[in-house]
Protein backbone atom coordinates (compact mmCIF):
# COMPACT_ATOMS: atom_id res chain seq x y z
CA UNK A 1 -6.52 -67.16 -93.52
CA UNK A 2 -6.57 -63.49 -92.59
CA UNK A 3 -9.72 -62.29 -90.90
CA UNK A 4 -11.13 -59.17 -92.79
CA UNK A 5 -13.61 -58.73 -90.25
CA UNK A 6 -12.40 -58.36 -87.17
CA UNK A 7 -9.00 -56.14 -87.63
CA UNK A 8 -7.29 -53.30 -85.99
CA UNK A 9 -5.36 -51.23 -88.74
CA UNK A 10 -1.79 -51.76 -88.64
CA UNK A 11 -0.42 -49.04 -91.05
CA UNK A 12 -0.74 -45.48 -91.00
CA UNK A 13 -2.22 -45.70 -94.57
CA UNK A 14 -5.25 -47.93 -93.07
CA UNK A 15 -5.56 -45.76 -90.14
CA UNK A 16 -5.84 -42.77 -92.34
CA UNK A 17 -8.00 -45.06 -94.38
CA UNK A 18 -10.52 -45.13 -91.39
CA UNK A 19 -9.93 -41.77 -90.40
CA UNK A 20 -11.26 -40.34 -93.77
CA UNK A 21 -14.32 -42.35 -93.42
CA UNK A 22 -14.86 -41.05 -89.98
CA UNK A 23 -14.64 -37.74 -91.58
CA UNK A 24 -16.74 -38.27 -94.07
CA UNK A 25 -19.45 -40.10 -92.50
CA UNK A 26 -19.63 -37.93 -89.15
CA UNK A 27 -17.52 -34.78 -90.03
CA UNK A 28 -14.90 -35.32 -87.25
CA UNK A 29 -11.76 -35.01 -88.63
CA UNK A 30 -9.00 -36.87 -87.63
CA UNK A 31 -11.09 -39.42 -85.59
CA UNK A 32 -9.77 -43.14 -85.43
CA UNK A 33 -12.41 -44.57 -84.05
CA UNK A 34 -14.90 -44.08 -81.69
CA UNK A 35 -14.86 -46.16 -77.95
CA UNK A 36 -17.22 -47.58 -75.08
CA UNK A 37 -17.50 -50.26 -73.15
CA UNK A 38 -20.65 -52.55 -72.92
CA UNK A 39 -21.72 -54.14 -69.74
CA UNK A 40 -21.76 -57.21 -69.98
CA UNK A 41 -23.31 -59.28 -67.17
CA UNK A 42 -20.58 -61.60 -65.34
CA UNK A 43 -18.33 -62.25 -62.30
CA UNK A 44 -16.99 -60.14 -61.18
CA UNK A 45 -18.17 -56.64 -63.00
CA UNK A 46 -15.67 -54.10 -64.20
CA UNK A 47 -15.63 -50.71 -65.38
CA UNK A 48 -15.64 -49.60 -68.81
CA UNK A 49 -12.51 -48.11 -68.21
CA UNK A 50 -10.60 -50.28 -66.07
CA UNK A 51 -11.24 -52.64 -69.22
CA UNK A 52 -9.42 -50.24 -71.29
CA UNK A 53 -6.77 -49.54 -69.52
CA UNK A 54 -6.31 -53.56 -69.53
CA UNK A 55 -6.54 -53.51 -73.78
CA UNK A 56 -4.05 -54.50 -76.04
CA UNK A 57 -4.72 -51.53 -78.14
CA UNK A 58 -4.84 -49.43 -75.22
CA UNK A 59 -1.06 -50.37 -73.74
CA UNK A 60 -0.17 -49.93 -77.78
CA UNK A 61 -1.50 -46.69 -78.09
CA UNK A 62 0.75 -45.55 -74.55
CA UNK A 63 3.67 -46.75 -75.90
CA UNK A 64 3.46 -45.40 -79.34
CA UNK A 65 3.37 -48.41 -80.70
CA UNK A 66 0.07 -48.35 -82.75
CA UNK A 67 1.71 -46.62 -85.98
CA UNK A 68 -1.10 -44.14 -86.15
CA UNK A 69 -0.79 -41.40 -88.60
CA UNK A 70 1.18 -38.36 -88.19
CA UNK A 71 -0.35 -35.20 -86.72
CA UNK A 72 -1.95 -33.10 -89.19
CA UNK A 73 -3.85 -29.91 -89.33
CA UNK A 74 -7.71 -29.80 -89.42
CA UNK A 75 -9.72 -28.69 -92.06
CA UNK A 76 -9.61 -24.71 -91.81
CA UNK A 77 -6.88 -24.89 -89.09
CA UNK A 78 -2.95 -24.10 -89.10
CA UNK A 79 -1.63 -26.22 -85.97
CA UNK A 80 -0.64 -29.94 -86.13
CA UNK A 81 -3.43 -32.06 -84.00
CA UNK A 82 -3.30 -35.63 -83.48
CA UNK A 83 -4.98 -38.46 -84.29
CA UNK A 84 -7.49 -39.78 -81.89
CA UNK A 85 -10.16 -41.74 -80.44
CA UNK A 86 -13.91 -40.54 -79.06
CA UNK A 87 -15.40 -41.77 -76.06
CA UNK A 88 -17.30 -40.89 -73.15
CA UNK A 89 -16.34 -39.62 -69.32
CA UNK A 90 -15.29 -43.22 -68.06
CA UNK A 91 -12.30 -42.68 -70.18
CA UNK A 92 -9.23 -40.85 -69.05
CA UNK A 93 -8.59 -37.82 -71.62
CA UNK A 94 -5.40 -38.84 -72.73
CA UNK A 95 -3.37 -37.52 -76.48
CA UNK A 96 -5.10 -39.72 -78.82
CA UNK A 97 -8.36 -39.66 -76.51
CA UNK A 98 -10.72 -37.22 -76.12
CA UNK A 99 -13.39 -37.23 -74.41
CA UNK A 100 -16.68 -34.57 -74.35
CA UNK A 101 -16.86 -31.06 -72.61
CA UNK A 102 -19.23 -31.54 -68.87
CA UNK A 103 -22.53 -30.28 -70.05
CA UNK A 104 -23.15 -27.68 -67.48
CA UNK A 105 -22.47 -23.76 -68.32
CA UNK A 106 -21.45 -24.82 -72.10
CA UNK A 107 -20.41 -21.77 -74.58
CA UNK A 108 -21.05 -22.90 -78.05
CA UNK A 109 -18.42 -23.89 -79.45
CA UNK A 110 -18.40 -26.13 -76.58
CA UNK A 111 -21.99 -27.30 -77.30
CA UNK A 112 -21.24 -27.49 -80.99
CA UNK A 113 -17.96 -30.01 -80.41
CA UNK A 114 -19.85 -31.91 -77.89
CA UNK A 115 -22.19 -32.29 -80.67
CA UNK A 116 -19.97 -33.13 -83.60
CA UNK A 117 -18.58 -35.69 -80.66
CA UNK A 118 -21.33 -37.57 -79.22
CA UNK A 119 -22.19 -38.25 -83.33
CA UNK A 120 -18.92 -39.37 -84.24
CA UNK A 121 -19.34 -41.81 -80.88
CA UNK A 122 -23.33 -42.84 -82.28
CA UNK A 123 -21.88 -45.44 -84.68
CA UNK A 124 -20.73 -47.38 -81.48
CA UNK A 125 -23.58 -46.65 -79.45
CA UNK A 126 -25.38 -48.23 -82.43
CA UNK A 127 -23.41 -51.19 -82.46
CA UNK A 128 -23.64 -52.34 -79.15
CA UNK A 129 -27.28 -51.76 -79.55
CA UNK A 130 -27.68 -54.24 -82.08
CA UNK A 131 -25.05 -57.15 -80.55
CA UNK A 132 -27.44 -56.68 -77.87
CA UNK A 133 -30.19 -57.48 -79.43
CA UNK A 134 -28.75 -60.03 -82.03
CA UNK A 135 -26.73 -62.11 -79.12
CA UNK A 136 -28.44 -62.73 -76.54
CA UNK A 137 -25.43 -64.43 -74.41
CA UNK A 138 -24.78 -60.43 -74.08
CA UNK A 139 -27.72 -60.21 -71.62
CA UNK A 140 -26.58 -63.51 -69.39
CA UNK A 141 -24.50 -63.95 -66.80
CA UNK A 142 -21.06 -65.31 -67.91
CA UNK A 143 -17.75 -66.46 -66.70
CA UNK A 144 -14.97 -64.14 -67.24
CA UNK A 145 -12.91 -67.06 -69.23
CA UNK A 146 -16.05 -67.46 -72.10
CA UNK A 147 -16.74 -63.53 -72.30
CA UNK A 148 -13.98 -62.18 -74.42
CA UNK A 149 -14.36 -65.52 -77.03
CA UNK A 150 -17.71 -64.76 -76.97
CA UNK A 151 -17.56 -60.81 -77.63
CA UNK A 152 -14.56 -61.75 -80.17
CA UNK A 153 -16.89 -64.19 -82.21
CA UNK A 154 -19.91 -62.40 -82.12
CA UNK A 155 -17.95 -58.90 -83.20
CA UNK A 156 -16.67 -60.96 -86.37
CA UNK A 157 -20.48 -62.27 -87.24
CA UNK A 158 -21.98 -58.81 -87.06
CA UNK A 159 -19.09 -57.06 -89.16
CA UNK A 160 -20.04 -60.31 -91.68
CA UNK A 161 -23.68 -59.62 -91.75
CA UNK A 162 -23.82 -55.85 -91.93
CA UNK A 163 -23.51 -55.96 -95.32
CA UNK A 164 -26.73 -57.79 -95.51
CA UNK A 165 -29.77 -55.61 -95.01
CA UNK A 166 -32.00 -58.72 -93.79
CA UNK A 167 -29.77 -58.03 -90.59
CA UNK A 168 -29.59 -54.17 -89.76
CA UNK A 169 -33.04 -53.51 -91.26
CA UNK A 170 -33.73 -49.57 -91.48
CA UNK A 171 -35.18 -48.66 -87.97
CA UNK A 172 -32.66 -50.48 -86.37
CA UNK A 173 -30.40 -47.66 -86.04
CA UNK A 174 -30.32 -44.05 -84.68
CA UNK A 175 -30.49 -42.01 -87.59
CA UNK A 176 -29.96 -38.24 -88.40
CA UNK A 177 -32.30 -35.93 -90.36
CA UNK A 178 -31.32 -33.88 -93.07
CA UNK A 179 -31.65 -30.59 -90.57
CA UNK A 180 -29.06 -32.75 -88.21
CA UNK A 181 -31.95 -33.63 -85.62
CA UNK A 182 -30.50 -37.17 -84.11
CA UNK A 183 -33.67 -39.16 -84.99
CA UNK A 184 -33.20 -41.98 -82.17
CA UNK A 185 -34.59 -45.71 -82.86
CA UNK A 186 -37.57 -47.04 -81.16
């Protein structure tokens, strides 16, 4: 049985797929998805991205492997731009990468992508804010054997239950008003 809910694209037309809805939902075109890492007590501790670099999807992305779309241009624009990934600074800016701009002496067009960036990266934030509070194994100390399992079974459950509002009940979430104001859960 294939699992539907815990699945990394494998086509450029389901990459594109999720790069429309990135688009749509956060207006940051030609986003694949947005990354982070989530601390995780256990033995020994790592950096977020020293576990990256260790990723499957991460060695498949340096290779070329991934079968992400082909460059296109961005809405308004005339030169080809990749496909990428958001995260934050403990991520190497790499070509399908980026990463934001350092916030001090910001012009604003710098402030503005930082912006558009840090809200195409909220969804995650979000997420890990709710496995945190749904799982509690999240907040224990583990063995390094149990943790990916762990992260792998409890990724699967949430992506099952979102689509029940009984377990993301509004409030739960950061959310954005319609001026744009980032309107940040309790």
């Amino acid at each position: 049985m294939r699992n539907i809910y815990l699945k990394v694209p494998s086509s450029r037309e389901e990459w594109l797929t999720v790069a429309e809805k990135f688009e749509s939902r956060w207006q940051f075109p030609n986003c694949i998805g947005a990354i982070d890492g989530k601390h995780i007590a256990m033995k020994p501790p790592v950096n977020d991205g020293g576990v990256w670099n260790k990723c499957g999807l991460a060695k498949a992305l340096e290779e070329g492997t991934v079968n992400l779309p082909l460059p296109c241009c961005l809405p308004g624009g005339n030169e080809q731009m990749p496909y990428v990934l958001v995260g934050d600074d403990a991520f190497a800016l790499k070509p399908y990468l980026m990463k934001p701009y350092a916030q001090q002496g910001l012009d604003a067009e710098k402030r503005v992508y930082n912006y558009m960036h840090n809200r195409a990266r909220r969804i995650l934030e979000n997420l890990f804010g709710i496995l945190a509070n749904r799982w509690s194994f999240m907040r224990n100390l583990l063995h390094p054997d149990v943790i990916e399992v762990l992260v792998s079974a409890a990724l699967v459950l949430h992506n099952f239950l979102r689509e029940s509002d009984a377990y993301c009940p509004i409030g739960l979430l950061d959310t954005e008003s319609l001026t744009g104001e980032v309107l940040f859960c309790p």
